[in-house]
N, C-alpha and C. Protein backbone atom coordinates (compact mmCIF):
# COMPACT_ATOMS: atom_id res chain seq x y z
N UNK A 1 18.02 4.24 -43.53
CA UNK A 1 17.21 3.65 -42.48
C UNK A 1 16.82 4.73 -41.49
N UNK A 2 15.60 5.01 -41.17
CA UNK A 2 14.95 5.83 -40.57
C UNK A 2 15.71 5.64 -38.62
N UNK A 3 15.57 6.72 -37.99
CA UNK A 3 16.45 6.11 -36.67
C UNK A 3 14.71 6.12 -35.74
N UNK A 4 14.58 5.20 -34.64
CA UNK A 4 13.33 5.04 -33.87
C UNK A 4 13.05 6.24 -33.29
N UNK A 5 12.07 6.94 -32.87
CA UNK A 5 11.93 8.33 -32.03
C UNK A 5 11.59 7.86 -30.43
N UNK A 6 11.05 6.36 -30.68
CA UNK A 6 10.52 5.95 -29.28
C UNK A 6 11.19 5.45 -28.52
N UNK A 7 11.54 5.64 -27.64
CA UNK A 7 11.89 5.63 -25.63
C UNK A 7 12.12 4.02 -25.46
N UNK A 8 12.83 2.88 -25.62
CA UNK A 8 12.32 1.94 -24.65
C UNK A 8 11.59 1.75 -24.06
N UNK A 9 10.73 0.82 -23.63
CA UNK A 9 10.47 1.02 -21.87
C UNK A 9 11.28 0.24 -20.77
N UNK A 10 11.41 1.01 -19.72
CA UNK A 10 12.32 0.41 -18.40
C UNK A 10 11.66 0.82 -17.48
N UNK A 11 11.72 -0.75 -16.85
CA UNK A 11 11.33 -0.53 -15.47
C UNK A 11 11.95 -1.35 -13.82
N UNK A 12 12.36 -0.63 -13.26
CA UNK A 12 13.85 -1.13 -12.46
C UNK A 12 13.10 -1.02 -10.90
N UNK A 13 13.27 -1.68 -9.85
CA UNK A 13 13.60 -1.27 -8.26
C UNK A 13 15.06 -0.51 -8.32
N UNK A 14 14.97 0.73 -7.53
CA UNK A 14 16.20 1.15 -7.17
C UNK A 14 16.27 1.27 -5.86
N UNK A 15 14.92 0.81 -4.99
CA UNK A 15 15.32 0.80 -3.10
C UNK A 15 13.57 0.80 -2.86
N UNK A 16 13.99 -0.28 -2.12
CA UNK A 16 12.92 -0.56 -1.12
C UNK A 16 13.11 -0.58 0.22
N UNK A 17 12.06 0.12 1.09
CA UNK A 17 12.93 0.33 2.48
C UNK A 17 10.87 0.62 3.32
N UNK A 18 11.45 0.26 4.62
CA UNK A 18 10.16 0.95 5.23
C UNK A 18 10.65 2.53 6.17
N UNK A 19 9.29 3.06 5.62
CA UNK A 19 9.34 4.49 5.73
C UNK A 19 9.46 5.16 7.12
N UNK A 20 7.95 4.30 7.95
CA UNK A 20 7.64 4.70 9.18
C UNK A 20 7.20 3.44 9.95
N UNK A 21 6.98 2.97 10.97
CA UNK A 21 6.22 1.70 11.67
C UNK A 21 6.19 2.10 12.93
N UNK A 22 4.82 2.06 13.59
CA UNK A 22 4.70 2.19 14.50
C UNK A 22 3.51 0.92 15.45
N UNK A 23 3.90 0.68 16.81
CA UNK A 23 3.22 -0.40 17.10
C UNK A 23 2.91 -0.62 18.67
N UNK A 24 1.63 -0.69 18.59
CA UNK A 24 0.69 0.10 19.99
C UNK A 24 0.01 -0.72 21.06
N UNK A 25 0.45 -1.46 22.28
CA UNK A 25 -0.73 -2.20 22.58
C UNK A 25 -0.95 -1.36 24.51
N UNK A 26 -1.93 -0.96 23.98
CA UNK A 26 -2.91 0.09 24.63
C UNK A 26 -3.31 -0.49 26.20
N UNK A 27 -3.78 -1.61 26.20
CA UNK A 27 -4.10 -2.36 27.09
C UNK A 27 -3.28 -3.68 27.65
N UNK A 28 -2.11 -3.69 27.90
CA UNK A 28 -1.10 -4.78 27.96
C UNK A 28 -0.82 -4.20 29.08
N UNK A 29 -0.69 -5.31 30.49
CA UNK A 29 -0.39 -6.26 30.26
C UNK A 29 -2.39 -7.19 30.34
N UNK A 30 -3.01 -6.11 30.68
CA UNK A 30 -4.00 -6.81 30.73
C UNK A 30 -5.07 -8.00 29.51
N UNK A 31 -4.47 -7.42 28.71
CA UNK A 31 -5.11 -8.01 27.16
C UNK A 31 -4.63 -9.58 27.15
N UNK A 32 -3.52 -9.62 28.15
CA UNK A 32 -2.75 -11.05 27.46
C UNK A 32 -3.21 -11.77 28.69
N UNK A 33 -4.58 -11.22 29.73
CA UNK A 33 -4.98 -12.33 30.85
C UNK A 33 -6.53 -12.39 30.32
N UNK A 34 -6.96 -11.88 29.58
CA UNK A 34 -8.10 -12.09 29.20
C UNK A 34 -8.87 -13.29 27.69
N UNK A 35 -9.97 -13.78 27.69
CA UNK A 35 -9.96 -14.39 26.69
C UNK A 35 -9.45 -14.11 25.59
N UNK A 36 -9.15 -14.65 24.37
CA UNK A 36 -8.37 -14.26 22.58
C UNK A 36 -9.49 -14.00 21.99
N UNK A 37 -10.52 -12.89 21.51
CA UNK A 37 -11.85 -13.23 20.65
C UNK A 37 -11.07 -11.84 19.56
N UNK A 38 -9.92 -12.18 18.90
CA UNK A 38 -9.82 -11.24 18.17
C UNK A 38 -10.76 -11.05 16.66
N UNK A 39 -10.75 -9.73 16.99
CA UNK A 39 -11.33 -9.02 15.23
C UNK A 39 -10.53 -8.06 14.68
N UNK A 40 -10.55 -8.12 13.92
CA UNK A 40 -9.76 -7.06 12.61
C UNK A 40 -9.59 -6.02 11.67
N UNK A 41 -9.49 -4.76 12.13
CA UNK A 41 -9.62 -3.47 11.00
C UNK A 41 -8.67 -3.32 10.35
N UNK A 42 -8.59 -3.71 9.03
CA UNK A 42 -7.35 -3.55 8.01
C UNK A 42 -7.99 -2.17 7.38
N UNK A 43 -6.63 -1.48 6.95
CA UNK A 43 -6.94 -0.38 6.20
C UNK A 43 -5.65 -0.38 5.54
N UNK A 44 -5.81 0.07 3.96
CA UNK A 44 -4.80 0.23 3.12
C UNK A 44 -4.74 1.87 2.33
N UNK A 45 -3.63 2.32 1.86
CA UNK A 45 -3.95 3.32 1.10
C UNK A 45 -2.15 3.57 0.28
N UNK A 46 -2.04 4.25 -0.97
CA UNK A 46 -1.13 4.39 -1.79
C UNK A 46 -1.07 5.83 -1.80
N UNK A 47 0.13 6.00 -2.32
CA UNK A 47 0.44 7.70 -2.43
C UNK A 47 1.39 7.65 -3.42
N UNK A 48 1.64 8.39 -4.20
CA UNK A 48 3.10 8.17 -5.02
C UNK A 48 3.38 9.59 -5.25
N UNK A 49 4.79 9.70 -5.64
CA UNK A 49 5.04 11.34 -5.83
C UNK A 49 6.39 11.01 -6.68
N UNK A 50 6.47 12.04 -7.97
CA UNK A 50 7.93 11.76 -8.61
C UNK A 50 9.33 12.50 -7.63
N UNK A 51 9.84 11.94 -8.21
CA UNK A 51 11.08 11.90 -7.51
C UNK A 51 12.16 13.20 -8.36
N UNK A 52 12.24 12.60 -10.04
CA UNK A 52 13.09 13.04 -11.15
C UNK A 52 12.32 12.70 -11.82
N UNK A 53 12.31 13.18 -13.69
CA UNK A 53 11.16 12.72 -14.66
C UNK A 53 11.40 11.62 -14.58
N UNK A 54 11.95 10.50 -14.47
CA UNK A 54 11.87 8.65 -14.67
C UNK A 54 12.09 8.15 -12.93
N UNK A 55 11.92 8.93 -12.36
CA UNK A 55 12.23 8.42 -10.61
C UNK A 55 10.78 8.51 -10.29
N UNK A 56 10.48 7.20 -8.85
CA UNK A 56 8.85 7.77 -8.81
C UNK A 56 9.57 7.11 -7.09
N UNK A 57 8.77 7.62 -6.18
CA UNK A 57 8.53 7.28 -4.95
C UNK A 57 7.07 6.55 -4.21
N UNK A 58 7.05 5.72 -4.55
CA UNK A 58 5.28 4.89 -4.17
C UNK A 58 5.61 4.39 -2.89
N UNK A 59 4.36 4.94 -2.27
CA UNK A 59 3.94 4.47 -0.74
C UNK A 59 3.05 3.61 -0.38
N UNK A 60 3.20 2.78 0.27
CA UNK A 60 2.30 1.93 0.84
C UNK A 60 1.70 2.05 1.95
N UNK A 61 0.71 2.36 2.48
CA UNK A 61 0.07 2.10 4.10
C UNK A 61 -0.74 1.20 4.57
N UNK A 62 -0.13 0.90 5.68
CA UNK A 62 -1.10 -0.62 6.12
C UNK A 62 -1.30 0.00 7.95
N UNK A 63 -2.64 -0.10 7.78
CA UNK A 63 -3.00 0.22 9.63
C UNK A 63 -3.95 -0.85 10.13
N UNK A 64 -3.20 -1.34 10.77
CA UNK A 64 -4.28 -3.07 11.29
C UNK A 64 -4.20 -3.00 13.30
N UNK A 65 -6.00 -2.80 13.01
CA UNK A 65 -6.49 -2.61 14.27
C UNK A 65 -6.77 -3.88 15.17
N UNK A 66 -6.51 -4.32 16.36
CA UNK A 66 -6.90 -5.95 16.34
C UNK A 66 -7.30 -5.45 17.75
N UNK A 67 -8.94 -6.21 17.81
CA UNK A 67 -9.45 -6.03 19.47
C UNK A 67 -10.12 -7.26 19.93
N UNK A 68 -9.84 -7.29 21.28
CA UNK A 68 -10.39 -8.73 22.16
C UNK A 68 -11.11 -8.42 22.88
N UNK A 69 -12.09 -8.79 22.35
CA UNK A 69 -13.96 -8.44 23.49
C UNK A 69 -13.95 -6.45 23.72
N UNK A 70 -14.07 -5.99 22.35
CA UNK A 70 -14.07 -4.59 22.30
C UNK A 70 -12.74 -3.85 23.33
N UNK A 71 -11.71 -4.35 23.35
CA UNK A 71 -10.69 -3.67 23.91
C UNK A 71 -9.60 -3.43 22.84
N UNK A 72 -9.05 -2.62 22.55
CA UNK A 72 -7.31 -2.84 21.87
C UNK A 72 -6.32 -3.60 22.12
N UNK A 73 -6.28 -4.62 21.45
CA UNK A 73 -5.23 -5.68 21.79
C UNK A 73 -3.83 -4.74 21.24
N UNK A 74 -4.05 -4.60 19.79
CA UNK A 74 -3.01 -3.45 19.41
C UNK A 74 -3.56 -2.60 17.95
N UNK A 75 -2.26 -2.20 17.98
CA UNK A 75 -2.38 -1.22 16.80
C UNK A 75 -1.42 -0.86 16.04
N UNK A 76 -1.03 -1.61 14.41
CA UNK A 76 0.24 -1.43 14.01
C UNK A 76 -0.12 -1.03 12.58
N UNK A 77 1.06 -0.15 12.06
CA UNK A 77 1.30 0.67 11.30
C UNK A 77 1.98 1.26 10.69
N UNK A 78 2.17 0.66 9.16
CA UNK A 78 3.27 0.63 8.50
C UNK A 78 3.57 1.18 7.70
N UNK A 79 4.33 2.21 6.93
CA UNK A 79 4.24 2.93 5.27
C UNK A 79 5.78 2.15 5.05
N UNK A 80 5.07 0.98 4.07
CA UNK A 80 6.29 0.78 3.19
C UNK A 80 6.80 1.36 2.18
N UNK A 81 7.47 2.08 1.44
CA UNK A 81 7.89 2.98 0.44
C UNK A 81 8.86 2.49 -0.50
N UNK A 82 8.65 2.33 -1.87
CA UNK A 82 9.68 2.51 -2.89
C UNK A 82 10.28 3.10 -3.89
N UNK A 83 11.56 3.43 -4.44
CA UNK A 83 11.57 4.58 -5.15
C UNK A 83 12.28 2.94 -6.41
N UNK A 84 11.41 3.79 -7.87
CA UNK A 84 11.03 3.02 -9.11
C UNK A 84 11.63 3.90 -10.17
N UNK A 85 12.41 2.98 -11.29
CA UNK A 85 12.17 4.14 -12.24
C UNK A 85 11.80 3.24 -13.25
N UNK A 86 10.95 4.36 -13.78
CA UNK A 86 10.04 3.78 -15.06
C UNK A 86 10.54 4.82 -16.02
N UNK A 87 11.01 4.67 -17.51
CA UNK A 87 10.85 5.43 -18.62
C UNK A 87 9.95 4.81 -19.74
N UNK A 88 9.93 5.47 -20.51
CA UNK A 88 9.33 5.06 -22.02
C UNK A 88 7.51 4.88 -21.64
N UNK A 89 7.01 5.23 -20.80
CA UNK A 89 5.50 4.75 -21.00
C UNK A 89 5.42 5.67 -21.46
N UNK A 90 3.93 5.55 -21.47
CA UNK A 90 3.05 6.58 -21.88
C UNK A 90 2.42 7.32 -19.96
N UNK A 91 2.02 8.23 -19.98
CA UNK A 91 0.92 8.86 -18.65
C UNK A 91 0.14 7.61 -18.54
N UNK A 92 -0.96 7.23 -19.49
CA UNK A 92 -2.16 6.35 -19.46
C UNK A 92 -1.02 4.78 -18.87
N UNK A 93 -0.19 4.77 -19.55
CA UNK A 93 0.28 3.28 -19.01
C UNK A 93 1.23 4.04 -17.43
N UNK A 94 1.56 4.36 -17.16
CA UNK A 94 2.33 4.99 -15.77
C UNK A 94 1.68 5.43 -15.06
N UNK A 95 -0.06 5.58 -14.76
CA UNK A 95 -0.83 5.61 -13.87
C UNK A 95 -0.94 4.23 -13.21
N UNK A 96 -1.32 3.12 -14.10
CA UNK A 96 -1.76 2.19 -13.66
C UNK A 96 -0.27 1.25 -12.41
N UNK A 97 0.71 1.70 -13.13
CA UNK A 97 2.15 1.43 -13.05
C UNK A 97 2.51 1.73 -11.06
N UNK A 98 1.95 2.69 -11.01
CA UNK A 98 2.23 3.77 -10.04
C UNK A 98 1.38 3.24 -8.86
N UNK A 99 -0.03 3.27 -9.37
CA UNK A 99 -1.12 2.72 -8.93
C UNK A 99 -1.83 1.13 -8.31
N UNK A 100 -1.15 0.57 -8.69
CA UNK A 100 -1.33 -0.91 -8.78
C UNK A 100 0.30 -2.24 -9.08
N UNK A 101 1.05 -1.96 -9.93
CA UNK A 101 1.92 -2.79 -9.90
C UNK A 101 2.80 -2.54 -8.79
N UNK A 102 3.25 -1.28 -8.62
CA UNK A 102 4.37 -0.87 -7.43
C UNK A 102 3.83 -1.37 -6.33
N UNK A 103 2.72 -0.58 -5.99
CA UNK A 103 1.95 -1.37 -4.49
C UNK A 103 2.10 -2.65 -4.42
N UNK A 104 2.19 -3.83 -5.46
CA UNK A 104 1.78 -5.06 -5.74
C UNK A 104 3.54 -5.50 -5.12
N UNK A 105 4.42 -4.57 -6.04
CA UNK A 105 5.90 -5.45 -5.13
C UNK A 105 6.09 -4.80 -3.49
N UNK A 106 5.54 -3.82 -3.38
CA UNK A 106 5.90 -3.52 -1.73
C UNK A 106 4.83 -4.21 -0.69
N UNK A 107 3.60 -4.61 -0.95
CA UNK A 107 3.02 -5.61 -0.34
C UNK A 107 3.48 -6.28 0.64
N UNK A 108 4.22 -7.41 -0.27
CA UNK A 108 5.35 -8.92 0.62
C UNK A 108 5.71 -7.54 2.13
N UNK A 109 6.69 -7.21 1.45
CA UNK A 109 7.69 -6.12 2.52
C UNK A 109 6.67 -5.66 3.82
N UNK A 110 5.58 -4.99 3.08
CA UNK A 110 4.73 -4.28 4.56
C UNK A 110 4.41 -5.92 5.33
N UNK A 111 4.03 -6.56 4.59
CA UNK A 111 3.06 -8.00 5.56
C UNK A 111 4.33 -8.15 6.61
N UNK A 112 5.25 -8.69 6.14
CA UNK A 112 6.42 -9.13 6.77
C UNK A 112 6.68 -8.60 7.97
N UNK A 113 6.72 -7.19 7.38
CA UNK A 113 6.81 -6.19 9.01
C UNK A 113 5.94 -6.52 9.72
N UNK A 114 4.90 -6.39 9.45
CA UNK A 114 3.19 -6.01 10.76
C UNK A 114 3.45 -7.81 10.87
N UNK A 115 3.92 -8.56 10.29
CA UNK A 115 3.58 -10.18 11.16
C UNK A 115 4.95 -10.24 12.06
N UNK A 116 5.97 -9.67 12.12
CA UNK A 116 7.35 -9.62 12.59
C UNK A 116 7.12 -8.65 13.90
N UNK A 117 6.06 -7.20 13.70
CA UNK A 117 5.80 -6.79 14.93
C UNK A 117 4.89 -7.28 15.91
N UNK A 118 3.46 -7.61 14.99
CA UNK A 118 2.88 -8.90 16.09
C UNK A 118 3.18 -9.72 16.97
N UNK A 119 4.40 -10.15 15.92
CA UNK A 119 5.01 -11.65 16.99
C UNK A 119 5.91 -11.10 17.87
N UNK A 120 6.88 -10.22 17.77
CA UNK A 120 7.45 -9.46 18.72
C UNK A 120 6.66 -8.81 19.94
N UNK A 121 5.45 -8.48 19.58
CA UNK A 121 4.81 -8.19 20.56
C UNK A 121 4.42 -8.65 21.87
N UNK A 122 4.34 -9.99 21.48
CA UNK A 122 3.92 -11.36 22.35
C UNK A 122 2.56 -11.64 21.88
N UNK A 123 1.73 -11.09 20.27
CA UNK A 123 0.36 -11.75 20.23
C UNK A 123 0.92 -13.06 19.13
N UNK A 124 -0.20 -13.68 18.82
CA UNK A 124 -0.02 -14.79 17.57
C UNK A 124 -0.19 -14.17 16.62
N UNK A 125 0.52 -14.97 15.66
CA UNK A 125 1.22 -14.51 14.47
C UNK A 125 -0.20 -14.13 13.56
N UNK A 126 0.11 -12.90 12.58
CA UNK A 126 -0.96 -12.30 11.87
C UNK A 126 -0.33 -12.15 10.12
N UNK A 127 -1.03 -12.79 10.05
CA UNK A 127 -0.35 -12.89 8.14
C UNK A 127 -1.45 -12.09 7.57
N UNK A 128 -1.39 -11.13 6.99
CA UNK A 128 -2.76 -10.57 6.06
C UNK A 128 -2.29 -11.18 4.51
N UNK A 129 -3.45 -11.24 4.21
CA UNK A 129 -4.49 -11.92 3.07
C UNK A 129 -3.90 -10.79 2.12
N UNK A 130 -4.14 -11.45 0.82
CA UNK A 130 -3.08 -11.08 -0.34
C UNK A 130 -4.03 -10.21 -0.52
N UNK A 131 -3.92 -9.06 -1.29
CA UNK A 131 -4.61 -8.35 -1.67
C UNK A 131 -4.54 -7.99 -3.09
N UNK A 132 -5.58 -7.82 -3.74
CA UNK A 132 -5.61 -7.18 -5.42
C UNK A 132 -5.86 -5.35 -5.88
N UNK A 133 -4.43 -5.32 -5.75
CA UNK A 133 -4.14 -3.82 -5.91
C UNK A 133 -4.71 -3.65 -7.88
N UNK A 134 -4.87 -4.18 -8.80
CA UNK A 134 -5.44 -4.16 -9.89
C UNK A 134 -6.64 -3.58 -10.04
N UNK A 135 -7.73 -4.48 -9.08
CA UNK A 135 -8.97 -3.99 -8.92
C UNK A 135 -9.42 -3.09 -7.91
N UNK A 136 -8.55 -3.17 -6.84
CA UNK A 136 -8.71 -1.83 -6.28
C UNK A 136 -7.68 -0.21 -6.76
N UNK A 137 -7.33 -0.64 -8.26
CA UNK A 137 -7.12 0.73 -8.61
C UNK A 137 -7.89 0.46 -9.66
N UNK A 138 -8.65 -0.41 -10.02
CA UNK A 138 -10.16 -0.14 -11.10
C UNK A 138 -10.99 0.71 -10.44
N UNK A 139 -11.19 0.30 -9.15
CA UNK A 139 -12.05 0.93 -8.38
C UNK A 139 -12.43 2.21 -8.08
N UNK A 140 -10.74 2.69 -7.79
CA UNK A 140 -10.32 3.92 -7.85
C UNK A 140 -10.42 4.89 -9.18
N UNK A 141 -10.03 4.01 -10.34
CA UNK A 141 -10.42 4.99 -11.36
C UNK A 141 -12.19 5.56 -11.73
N UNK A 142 -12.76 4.12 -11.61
CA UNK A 142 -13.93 4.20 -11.17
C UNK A 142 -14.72 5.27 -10.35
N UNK A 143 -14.61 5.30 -9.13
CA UNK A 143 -14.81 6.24 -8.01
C UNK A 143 -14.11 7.14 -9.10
N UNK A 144 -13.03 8.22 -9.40
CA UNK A 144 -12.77 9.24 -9.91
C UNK A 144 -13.43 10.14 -11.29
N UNK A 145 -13.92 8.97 -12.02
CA UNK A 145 -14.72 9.47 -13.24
C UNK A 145 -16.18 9.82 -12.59
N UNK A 146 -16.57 8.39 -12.01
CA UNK A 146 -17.84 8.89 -11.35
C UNK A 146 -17.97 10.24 -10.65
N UNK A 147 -17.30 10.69 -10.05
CA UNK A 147 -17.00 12.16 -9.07
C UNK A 147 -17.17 13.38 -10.37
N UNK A 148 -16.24 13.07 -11.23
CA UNK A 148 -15.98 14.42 -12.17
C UNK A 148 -16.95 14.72 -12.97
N UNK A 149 -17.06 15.92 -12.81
CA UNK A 149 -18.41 16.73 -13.40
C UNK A 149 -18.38 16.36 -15.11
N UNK A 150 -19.49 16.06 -15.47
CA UNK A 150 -19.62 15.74 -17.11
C UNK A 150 -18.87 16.85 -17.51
N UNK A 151 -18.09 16.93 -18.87
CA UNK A 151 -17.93 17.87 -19.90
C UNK A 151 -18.98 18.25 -20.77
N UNK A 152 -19.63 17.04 -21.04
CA UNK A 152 -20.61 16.72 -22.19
C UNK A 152 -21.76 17.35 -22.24
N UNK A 153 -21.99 18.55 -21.87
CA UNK A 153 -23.76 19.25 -21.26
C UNK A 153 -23.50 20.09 -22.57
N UNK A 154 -24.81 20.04 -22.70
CA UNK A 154 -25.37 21.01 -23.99
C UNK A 154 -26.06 21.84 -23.55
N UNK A 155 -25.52 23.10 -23.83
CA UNK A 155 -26.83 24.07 -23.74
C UNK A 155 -27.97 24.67 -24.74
């Protein structure tokens, strides 16, 4: 009987934790005597870096801007971070891995925070809207091919 050459695959949480948080209100106490006309700058972004060959460290960032009649109500800001280990993929399957599923479990964790510092703050409570880390790392692969110079030119 021939013995397998191929790897399992595993894929584990070994720690989830937040990295950095920081949380800003610029104009307080005056913001909290003026009308509520809040609006909203969400911004997201991922980073990942290995750790060990099967250890990975994926970052999360969440920066949510909130202003009342063009003033800064606040400004909070979160890098949730987890360290993952994945063996047995392939590169092509451990991009997407890195890219999109990890972000997808540290999500919950960042919201939690930025609605836990809100409310601590003294504003009303701010839940952000689920987001689809899938298609915004289609997007991303997208945007990256588009950028890279053809191979394919004939001379």
């Amino acid at each position: 009987m021939a013995e397998s050459t191929t790897e399992e695959k595993q894929f584990s949480i070994q720690k989830i934790y937040t990295k950095d948080i920081s949380f800003e209100t610029p104009n307080s106490p005056q913001v909290f005597a003026g009308k509520w006309e809040p609006t909203v700058d969400f911004n997201l972004g991922t980073t990942n870096q290995s750790l060990e060959e099967t250890m990975f460290e994926v970052s999360l960032s969440i920066t949510v801007t909130v202003k009342s009649l063009d003033n800064v109500a606040y400004l909070v800001e979160v890098n949730q971070a987890g360290i993952f280990s994945i063996s047995g993929f392939s590169d092509e399957e451990k991009a997407p891995m890195l890219g999109s599923f990890c972000p997808n479990i540290l999500f919950p964790y960042a919201r939690e925070v930025v609605s836990d510092l809100v409310g601590k703050g003294g504003f009303p409570q701010l839940l952000l809207a689920p987001v689809n880390f899938d298609a915004l790392y289609a997007q991303h692969i997208q945007q990256t091919q588009q950028q890279a110079p053809s191979s394919s030119t004939v001379n």
